[in-house]
N, C-alpha and C. Protein backbone atom coordinates (compact mmCIF):
# COMPACT_ATOMS: atom_id res chain seq x y z
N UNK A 1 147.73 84.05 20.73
CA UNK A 1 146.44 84.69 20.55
C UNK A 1 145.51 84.34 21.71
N UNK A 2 145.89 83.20 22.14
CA UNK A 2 144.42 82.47 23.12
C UNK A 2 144.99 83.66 25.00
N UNK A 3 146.40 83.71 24.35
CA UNK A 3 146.72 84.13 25.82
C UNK A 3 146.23 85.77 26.00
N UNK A 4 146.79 86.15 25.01
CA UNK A 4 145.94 87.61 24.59
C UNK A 4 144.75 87.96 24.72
N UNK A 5 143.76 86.87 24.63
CA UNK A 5 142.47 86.78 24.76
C UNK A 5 142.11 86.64 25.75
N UNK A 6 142.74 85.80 26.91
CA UNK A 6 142.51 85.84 28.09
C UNK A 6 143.16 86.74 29.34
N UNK A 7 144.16 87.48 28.63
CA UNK A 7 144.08 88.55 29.41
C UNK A 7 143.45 89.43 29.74
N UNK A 8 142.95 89.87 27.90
CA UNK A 8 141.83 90.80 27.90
C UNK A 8 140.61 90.44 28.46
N UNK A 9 139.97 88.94 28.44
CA UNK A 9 138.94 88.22 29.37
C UNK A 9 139.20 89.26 30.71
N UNK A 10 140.20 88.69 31.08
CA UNK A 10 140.71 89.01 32.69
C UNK A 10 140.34 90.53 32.60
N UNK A 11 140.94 91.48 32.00
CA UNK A 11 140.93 92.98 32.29
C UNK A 11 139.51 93.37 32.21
N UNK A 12 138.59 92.95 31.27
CA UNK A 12 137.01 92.93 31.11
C UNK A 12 136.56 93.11 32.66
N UNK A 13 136.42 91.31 33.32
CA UNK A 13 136.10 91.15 34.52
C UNK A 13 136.15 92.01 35.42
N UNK A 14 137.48 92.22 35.10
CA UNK A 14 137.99 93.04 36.88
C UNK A 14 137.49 94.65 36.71
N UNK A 15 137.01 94.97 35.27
CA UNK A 15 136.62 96.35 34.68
C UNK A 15 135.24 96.22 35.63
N UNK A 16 134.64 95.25 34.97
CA UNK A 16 133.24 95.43 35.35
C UNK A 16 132.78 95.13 37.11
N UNK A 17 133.59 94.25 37.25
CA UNK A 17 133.69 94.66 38.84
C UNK A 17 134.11 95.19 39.68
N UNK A 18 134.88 96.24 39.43
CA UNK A 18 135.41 97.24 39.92
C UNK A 18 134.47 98.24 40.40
N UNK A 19 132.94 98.45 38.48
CA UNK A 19 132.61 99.49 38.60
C UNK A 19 131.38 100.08 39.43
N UNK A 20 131.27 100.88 40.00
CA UNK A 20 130.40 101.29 41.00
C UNK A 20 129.54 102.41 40.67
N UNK A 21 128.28 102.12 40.76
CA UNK A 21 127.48 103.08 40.66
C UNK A 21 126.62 104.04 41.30
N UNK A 22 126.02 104.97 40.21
CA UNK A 22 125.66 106.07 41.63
C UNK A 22 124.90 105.83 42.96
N UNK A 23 124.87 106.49 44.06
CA UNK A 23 124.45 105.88 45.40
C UNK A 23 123.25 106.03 45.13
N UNK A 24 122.34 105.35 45.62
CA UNK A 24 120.70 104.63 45.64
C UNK A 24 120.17 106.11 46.70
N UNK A 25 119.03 106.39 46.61
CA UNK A 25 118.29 107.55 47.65
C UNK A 25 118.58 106.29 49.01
N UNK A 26 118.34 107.25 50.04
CA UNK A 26 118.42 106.71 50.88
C UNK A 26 116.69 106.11 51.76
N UNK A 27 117.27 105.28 52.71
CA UNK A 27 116.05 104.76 53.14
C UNK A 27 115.11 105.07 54.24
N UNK A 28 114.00 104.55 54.49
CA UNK A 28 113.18 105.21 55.43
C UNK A 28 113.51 105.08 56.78
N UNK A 29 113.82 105.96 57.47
CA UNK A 29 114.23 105.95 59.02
C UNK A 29 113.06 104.70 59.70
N UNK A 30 113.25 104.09 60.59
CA UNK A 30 112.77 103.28 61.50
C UNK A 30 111.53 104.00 62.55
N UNK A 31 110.84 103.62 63.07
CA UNK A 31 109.54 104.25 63.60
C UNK A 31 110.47 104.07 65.28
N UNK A 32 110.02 105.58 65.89
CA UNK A 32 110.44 105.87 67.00
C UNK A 32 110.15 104.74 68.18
N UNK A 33 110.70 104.18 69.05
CA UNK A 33 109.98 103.59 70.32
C UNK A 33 109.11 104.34 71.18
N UNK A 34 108.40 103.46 71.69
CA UNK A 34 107.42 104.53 72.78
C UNK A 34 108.59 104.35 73.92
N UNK A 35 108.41 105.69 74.79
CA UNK A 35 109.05 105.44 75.87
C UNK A 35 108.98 104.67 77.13
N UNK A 36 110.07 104.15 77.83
CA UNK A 36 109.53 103.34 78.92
C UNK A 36 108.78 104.61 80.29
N UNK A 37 108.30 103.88 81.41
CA UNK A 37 107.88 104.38 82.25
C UNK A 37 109.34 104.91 83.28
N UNK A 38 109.01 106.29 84.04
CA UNK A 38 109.77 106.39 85.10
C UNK A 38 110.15 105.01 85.96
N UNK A 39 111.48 105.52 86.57
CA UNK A 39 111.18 104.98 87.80
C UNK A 39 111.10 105.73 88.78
N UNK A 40 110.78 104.95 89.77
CA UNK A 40 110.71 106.08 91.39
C UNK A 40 112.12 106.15 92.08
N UNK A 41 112.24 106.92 92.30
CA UNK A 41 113.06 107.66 93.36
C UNK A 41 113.82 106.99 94.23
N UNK A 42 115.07 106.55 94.62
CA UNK A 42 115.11 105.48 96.06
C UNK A 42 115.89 104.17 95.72
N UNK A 43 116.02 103.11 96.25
CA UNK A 43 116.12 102.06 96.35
C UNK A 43 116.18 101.31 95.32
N UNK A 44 117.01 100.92 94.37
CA UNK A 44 116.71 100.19 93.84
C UNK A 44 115.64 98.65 94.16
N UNK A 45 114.65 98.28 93.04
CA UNK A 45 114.07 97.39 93.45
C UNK A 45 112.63 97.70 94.37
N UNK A 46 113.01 98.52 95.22
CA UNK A 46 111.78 98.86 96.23
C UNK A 46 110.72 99.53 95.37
N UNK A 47 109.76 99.33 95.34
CA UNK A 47 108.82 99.82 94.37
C UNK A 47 107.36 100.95 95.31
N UNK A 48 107.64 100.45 96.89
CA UNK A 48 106.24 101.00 97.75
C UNK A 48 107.20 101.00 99.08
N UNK A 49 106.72 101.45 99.72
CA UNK A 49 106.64 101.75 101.17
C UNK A 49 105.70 101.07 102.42
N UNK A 50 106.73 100.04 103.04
CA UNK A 50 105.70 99.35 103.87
C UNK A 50 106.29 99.87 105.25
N UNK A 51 105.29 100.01 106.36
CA UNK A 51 105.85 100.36 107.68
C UNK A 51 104.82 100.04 108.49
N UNK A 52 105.26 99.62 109.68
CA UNK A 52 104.32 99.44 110.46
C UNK A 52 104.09 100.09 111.97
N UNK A 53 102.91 99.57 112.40
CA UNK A 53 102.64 100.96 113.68
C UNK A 53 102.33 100.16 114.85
N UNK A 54 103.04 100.08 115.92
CA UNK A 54 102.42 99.25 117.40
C UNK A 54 101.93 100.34 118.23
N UNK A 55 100.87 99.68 119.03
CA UNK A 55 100.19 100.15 119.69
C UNK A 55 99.26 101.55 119.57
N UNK A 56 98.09 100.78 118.61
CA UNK A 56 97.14 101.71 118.50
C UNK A 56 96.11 101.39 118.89
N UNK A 57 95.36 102.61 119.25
CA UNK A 57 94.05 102.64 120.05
C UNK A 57 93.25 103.03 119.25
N UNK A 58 91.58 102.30 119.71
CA UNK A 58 90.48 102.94 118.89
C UNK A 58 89.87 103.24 119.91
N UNK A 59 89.45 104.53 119.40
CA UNK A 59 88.17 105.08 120.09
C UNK A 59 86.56 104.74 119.51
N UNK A 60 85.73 104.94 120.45
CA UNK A 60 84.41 104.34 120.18
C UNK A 60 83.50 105.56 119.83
N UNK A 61 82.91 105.65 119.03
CA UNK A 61 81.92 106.46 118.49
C UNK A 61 80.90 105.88 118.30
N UNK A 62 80.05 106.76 119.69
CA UNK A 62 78.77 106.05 120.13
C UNK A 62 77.30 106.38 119.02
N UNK A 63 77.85 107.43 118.40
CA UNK A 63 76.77 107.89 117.10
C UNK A 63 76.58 107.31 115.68
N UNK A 64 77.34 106.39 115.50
CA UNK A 64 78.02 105.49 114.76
C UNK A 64 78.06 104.04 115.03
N UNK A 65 78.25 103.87 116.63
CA UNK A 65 78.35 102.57 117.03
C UNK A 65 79.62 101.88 116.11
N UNK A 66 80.70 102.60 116.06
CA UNK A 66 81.77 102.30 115.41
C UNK A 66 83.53 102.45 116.47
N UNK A 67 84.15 101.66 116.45
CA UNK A 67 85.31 102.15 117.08
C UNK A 67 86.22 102.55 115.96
N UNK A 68 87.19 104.04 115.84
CA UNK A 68 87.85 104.21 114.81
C UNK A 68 89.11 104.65 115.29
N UNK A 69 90.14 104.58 114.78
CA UNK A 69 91.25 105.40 114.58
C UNK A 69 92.37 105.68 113.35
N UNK A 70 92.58 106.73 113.21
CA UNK A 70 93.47 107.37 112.08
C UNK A 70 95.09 107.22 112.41
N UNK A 71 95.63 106.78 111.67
CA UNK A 71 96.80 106.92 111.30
C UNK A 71 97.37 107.42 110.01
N UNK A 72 97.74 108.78 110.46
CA UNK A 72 98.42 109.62 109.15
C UNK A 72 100.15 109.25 108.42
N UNK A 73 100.17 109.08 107.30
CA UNK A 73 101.06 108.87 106.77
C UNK A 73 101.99 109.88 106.96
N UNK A 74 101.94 111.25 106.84
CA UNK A 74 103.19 112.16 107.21
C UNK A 74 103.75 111.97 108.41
N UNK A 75 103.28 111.16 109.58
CA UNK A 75 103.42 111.67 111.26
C UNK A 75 104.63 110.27 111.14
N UNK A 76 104.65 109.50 110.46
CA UNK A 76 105.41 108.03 110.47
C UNK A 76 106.47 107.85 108.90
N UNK A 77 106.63 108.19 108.19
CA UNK A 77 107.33 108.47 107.08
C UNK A 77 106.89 109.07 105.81
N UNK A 78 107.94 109.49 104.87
CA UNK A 78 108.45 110.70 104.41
C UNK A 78 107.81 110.32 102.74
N UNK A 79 107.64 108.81 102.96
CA UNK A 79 106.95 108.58 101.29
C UNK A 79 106.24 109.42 100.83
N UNK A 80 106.13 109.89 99.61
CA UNK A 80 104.85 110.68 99.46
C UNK A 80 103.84 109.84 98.66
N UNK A 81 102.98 109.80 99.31
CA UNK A 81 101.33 109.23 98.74
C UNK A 81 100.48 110.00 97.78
N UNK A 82 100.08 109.72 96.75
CA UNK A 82 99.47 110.27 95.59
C UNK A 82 98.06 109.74 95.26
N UNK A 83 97.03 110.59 95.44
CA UNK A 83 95.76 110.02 94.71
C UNK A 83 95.79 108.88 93.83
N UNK A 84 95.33 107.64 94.37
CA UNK A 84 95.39 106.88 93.12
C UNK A 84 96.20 105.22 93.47
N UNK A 85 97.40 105.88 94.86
CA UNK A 85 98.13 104.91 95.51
C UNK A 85 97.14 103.91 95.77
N UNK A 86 97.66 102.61 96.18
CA UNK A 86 96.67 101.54 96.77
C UNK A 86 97.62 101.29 98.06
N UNK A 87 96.61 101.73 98.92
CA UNK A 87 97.24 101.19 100.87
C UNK A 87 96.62 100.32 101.21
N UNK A 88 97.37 99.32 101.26
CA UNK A 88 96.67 97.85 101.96
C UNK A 88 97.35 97.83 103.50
N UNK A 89 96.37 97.54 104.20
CA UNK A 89 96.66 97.34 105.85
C UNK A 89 96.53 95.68 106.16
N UNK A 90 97.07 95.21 107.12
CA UNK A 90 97.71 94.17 107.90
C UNK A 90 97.02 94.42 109.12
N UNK A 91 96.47 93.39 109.91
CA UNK A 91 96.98 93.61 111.05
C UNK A 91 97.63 92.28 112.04
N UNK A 92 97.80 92.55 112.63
CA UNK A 92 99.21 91.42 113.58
C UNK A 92 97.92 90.18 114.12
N UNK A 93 98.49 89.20 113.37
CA UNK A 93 97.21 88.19 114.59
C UNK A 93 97.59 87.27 115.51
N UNK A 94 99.20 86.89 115.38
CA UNK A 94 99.74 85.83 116.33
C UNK A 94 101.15 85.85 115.66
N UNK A 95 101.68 84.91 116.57
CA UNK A 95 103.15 84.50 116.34
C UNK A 95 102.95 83.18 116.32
N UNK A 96 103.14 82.65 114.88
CA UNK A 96 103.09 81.13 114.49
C UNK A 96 104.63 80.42 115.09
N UNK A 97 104.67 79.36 115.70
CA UNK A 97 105.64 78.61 116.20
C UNK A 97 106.16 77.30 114.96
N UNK A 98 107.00 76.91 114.29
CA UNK A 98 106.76 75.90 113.55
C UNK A 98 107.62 74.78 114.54
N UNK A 99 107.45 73.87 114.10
CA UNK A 99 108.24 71.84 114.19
C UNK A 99 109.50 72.16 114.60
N UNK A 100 110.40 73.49 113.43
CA UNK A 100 111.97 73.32 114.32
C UNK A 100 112.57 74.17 114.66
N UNK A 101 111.15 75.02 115.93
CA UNK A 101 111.43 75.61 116.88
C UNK A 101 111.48 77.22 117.05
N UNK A 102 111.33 77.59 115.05
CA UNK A 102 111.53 78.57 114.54
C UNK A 102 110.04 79.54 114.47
N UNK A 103 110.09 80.40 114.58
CA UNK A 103 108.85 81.68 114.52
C UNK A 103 108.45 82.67 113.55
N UNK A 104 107.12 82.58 113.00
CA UNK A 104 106.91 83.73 112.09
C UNK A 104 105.71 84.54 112.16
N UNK A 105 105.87 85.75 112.63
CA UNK A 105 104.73 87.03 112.44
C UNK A 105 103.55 86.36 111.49
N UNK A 106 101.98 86.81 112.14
CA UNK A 106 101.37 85.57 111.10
C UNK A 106 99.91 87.16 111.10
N UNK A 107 99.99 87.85 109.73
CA UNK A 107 99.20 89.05 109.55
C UNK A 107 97.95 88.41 108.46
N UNK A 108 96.81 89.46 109.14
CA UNK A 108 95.48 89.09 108.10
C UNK A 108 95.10 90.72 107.46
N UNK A 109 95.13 90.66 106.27
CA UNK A 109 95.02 91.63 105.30
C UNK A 109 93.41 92.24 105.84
N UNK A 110 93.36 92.97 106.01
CA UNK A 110 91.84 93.61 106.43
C UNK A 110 90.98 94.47 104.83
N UNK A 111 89.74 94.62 105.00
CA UNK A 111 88.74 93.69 105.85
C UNK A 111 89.29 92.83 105.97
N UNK A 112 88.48 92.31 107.28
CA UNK A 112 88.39 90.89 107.64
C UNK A 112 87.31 90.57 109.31
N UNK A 113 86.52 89.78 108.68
CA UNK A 113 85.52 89.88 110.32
C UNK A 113 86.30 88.97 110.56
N UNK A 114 85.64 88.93 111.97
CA UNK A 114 86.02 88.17 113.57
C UNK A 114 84.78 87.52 114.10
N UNK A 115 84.19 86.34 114.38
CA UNK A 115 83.13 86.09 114.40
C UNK A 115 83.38 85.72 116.47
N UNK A 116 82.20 86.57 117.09
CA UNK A 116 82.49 86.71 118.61
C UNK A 116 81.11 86.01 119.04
N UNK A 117 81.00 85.42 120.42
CA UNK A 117 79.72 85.15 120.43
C UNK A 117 78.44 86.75 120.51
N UNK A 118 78.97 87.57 120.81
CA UNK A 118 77.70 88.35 120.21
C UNK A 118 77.22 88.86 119.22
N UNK A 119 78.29 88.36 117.68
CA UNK A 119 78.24 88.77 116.78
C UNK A 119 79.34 88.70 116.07
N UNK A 120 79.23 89.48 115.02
CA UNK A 120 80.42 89.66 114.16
C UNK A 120 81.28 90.77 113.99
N UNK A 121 82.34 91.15 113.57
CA UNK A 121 82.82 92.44 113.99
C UNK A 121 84.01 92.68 112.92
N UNK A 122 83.95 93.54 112.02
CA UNK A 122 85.00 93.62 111.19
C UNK A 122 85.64 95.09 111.15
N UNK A 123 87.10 94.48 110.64
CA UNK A 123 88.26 95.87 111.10
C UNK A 123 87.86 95.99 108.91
N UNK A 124 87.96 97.56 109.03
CA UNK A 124 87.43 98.14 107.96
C UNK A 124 88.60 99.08 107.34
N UNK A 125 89.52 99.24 106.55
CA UNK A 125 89.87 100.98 105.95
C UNK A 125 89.15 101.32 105.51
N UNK A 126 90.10 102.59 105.47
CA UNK A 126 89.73 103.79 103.95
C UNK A 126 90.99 104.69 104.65
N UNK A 127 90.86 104.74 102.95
CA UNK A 127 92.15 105.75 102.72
C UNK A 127 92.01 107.05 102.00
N UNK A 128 92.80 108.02 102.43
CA UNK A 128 93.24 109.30 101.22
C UNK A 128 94.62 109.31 100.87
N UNK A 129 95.18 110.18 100.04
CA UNK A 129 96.41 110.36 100.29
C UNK A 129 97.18 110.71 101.51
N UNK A 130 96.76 110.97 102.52
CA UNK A 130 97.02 111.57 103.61
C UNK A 130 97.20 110.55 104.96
N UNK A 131 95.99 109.51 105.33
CA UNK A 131 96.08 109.03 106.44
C UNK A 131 94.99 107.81 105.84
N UNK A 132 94.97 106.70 106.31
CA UNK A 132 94.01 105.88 106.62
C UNK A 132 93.63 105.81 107.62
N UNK A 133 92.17 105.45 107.65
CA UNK A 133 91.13 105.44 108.85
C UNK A 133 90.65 103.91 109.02
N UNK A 134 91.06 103.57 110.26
CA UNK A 134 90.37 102.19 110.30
C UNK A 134 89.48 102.11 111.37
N UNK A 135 87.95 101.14 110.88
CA UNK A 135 86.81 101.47 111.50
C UNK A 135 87.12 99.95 112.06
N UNK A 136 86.28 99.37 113.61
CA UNK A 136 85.83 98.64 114.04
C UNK A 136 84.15 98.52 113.78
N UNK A 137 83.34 97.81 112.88
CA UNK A 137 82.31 98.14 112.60
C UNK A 137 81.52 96.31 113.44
N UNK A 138 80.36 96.48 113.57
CA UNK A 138 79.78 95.19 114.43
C UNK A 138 78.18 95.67 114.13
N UNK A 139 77.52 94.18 114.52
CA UNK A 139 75.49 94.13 114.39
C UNK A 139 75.45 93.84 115.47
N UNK A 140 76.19 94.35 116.94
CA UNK A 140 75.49 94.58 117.57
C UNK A 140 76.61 95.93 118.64
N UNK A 141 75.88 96.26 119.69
CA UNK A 141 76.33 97.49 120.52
C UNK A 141 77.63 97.39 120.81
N UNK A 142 78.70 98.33 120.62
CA UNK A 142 79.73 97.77 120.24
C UNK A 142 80.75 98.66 121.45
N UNK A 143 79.85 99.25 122.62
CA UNK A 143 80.43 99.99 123.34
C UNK A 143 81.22 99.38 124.28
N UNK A 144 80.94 98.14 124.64
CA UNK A 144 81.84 97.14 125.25
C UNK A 144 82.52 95.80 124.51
N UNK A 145 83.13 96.40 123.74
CA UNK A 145 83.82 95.39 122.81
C UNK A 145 85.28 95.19 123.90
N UNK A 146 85.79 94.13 123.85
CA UNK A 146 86.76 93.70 124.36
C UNK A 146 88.26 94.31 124.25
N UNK A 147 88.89 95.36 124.85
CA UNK A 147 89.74 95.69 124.84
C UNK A 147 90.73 95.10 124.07
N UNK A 148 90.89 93.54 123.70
CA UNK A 148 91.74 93.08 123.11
C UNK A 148 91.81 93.05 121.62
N UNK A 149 90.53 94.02 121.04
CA UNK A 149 90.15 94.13 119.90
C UNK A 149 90.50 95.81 119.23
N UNK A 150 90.10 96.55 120.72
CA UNK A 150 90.27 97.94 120.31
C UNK A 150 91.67 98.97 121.13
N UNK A 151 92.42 98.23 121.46
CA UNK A 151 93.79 98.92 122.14
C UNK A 151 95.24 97.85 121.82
N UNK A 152 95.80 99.08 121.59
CA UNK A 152 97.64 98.38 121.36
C UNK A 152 97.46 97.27 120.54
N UNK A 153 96.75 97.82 119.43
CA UNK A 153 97.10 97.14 117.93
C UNK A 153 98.39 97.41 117.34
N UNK A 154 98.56 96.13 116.42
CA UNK A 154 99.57 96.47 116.08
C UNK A 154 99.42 96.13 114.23
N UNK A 155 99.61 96.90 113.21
CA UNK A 155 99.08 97.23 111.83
C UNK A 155 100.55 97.25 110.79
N UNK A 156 100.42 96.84 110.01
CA UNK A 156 101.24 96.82 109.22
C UNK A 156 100.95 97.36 107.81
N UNK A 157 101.77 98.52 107.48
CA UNK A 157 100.46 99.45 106.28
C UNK A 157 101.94 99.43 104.92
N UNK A 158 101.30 98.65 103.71
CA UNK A 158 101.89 98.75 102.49
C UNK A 158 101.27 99.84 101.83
N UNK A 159 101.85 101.15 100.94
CA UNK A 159 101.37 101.83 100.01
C UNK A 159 102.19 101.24 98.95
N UNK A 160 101.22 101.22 97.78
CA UNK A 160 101.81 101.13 96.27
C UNK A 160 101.62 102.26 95.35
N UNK A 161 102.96 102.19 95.16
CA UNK A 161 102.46 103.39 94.00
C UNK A 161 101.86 103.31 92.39
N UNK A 162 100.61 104.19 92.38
CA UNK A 162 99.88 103.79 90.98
C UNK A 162 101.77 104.14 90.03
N UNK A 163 101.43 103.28 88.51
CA UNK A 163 102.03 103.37 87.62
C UNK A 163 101.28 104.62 86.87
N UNK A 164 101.86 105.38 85.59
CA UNK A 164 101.19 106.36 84.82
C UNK A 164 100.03 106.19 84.33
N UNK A 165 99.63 104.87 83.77
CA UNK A 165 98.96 104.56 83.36
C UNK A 165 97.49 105.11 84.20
N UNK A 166 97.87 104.87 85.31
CA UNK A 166 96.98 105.05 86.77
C UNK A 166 96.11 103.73 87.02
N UNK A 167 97.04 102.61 86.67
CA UNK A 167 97.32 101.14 87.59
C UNK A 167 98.17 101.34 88.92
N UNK A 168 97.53 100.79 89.83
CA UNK A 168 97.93 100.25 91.07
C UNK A 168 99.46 99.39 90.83
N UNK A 169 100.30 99.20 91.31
CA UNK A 169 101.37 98.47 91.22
C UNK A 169 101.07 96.72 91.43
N UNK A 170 100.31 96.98 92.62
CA UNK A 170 99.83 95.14 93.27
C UNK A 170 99.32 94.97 91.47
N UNK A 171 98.42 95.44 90.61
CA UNK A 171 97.81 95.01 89.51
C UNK A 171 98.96 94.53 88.40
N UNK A 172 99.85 94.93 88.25
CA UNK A 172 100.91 95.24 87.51
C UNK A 172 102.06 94.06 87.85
N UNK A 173 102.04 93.82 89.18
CA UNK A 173 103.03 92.81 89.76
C UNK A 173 102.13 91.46 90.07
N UNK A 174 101.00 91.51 89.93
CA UNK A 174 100.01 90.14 89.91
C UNK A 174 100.53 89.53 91.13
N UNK A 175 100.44 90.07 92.33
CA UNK A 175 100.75 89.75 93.21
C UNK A 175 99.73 89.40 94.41
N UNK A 176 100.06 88.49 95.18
CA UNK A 176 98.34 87.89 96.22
C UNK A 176 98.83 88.67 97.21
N UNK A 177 97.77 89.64 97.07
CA UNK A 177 97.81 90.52 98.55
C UNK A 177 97.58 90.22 99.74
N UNK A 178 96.92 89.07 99.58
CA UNK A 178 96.55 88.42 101.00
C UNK A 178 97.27 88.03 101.97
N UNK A 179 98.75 88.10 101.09
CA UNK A 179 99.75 87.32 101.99
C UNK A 179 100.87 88.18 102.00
N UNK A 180 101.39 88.72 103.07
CA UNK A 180 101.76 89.84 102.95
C UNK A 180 103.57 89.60 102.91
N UNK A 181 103.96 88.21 102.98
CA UNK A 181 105.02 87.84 102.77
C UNK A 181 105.36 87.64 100.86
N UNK A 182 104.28 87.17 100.79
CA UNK A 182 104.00 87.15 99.10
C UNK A 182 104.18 88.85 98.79
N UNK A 183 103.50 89.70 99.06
CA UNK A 183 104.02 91.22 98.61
C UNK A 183 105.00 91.60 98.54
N UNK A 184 105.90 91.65 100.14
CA UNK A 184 106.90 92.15 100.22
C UNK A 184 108.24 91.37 99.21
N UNK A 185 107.97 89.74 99.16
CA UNK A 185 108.74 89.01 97.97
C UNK A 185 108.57 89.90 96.64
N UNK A 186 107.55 90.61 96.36
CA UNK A 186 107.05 90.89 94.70
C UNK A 186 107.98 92.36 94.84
N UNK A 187 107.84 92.80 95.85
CA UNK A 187 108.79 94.55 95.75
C UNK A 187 109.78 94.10 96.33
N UNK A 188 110.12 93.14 96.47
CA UNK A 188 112.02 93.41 97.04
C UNK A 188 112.08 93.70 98.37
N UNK A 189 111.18 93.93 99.59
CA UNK A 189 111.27 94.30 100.52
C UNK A 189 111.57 93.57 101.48
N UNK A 190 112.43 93.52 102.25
CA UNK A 190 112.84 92.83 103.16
C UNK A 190 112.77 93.28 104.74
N UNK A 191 112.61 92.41 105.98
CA UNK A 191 111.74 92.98 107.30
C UNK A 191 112.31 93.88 107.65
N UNK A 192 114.45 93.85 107.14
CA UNK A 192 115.39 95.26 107.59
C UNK A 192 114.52 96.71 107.24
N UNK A 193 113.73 96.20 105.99
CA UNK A 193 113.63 97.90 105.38
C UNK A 193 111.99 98.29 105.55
N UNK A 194 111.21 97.27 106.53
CA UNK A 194 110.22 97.86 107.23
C UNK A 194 110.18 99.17 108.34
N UNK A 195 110.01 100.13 107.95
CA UNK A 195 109.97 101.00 109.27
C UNK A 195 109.29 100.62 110.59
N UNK A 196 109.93 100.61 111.88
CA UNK A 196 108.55 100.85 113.13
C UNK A 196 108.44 101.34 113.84
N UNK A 197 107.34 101.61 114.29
CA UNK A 197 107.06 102.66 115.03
C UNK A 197 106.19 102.83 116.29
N UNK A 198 106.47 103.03 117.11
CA UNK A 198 105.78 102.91 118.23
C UNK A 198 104.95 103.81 118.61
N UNK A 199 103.52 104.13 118.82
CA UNK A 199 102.38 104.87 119.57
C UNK A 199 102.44 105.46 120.87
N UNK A 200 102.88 103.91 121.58
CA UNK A 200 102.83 104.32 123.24
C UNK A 200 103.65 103.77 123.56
């Protein structure tokens, strides 16, 4: 009898766990992701376009008391520049020598004055999408400024491209612009993939 009983025990169990019931409604789908941002075009890693320009001349504009010259972005490469880009300019100030023997290009992010004994004198942009214009601006007559200030410069021009948002990239990469080795570290750029270009 006891064994009888525990068979039927047994057949109970395996009854009731066997049995399966009807399927449950189903559940609420998951909330969509926002999408990520493009990327650009090109290179992996490269995020802007840096190139640089030797030997440029400014001319003096005596109505103004300003020396200026333009350099257009289409006439030197193929990037395309968009309202909104941030172009930071360089220009060349020496060749630093170090202890073991070794040399490095040594650039000051402009603005930036120059303090001369007749005054002060600062290299100025502005930009469009198209070309930047850089002014020689000074407080005093600036028609004999020293040739070594206004001929066969040599400029080194980063564009960044704004993100969608219509952030600047430098903002986005928290990067010290001042140092233009510090930039090119933040985009991946290396001196191979500087363009250059010569004036004269």
């Amino acid at each position: 009898m006891k064994k009888a009983a525990l068979v039927f025990g047994t057949l109970i169990t395996l009854f009731f766990i066997s049995c399966e019931g009807p399927q449950g409604p189903p559940g609420f789908d998951g909330r969509d992701g926002l999408n990520g941002l493009d990327g650009l075009d090109g290179e992996p890693g490269i995020l802007a376009q840096v190139f640089e320009v030797d030997g440029v001349d400014f001319a003096y504009n005596p109505g103004a008391n300003i020396h200026e010259t333009i350099i257009t972005f289409g006439e030197h490469t193929d990037f395309e520049t968009l309202v909104g880009d941030a172009v930071l300019v360089y220009i060349f100030d020496q060749v630093v020598e170090f202890e073991d023997g070794s040399t490095e290009d040594s650039w000051i992010l402009i603005p930036q004055n120059f303090f001369l004994n007749e005054g002060i004198i600062q290299y100025v942009p502005s930009h469009t999408s198209a070309d930047v214009n850089i002014f020689i601006e000074g407080e005093f007559d600036l028609s004999g400024l020293d040739t070594d200030f206004t001929q066969n410069q040599l400029f080194r021009i980063v564009i960044l491209p704004r993100d969608t948002s219509g952030s600047a990239k430098s903002e986005s990469l928290k990067m010290d612009t001042s140092n233009i080795d510090s930039v090119m570290r933040s985009l991946g750029i290396g001196e191979e993939d500087v363009k250059k270009i010569q004036m004269n």
